[in-house]
Protein backbone atom coordinates (compact mmCIF):
# COMPACT_ATOMS: atom_id res chain seq x y z
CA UNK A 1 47.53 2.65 30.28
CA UNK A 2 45.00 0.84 27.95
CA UNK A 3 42.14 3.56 26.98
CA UNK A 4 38.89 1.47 25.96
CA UNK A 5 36.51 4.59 25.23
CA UNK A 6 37.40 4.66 21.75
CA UNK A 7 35.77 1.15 21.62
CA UNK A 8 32.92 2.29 23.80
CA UNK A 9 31.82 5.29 21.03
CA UNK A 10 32.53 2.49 18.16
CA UNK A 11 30.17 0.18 19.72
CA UNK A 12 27.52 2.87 20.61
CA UNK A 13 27.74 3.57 17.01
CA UNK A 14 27.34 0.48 15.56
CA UNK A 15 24.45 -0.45 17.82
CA UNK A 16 22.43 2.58 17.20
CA UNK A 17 23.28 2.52 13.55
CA UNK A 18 21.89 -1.22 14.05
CA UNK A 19 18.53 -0.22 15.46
CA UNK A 20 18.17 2.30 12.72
CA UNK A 21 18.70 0.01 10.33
CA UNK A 22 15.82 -2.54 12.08
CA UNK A 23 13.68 0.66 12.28
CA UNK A 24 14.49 1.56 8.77
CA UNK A 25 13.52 -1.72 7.10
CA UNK A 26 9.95 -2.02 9.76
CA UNK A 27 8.77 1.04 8.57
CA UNK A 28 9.80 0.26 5.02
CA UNK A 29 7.82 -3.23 5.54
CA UNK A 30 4.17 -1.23 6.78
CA UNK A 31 5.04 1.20 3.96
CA UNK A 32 5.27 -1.28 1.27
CA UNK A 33 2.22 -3.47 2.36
CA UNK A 34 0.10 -0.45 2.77
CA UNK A 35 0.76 0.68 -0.80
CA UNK A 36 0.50 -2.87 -1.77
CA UNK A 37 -2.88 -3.44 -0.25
CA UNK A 38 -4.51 0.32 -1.86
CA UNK A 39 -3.39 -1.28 -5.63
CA UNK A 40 -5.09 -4.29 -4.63
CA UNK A 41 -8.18 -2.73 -3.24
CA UNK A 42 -8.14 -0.38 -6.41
CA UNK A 43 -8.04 -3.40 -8.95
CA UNK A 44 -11.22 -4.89 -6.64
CA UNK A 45 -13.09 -2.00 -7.36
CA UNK A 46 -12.33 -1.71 -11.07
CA UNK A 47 -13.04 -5.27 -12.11
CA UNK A 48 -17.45 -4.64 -10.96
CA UNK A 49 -17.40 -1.13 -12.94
CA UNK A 50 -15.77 -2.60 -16.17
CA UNK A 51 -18.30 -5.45 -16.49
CA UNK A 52 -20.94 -2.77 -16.27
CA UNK A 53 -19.69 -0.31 -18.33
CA UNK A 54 -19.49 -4.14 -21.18
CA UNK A 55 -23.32 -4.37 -20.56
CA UNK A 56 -23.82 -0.87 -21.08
CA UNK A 57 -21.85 -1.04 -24.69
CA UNK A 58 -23.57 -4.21 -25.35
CA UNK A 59 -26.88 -2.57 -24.98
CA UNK A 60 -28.09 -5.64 -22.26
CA UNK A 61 -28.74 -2.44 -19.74
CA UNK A 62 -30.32 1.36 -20.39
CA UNK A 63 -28.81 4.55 -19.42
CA UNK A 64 -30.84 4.97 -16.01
CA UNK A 65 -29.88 1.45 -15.19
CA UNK A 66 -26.47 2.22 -15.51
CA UNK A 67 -26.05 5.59 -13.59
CA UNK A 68 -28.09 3.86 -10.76
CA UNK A 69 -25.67 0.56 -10.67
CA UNK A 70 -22.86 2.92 -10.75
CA UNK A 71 -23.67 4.95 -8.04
CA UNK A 72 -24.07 2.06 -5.84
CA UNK A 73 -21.14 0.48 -7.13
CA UNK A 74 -19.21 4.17 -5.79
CA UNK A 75 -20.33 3.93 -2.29
């Protein structure tokens, strides 16, 4: 007689190695974009802080000015 449960367990296999593969690369996706979007965010922040820290080495704003703009810069 013809036995198909040898092609049953294959095919179980392959789907569920399937689905982990869709899960796999999903979480991978949110992963990546998260991570993507915190270096992105990060550069944002840096580009404000830079240009004060020029106008502070230029002299074109004092010490107190420069804590102050900072701090609000850090919030």
């Amino acid at each position: 007689m013809f036995s198909v449960s040898g092609f049953v367990i294959i095919g179980i296999f392959l789907v569920a190695l399937f689905w982990l593969l869709v899960i796999g690369a999903i979480v991978s996706l949110v992963v990546y974009s998260v991570k993507y979007n915190r270096q992105d965010n990060k550069k944002r922040d840096e580009i404000p802080l830079q240009i004060l820290k020029e106008r502070y080495a230029r002299g074109e704003i004092d010490s107190r000015e420069f804590q102050r703009k900072k701090k609000e810069l850090q919030e």
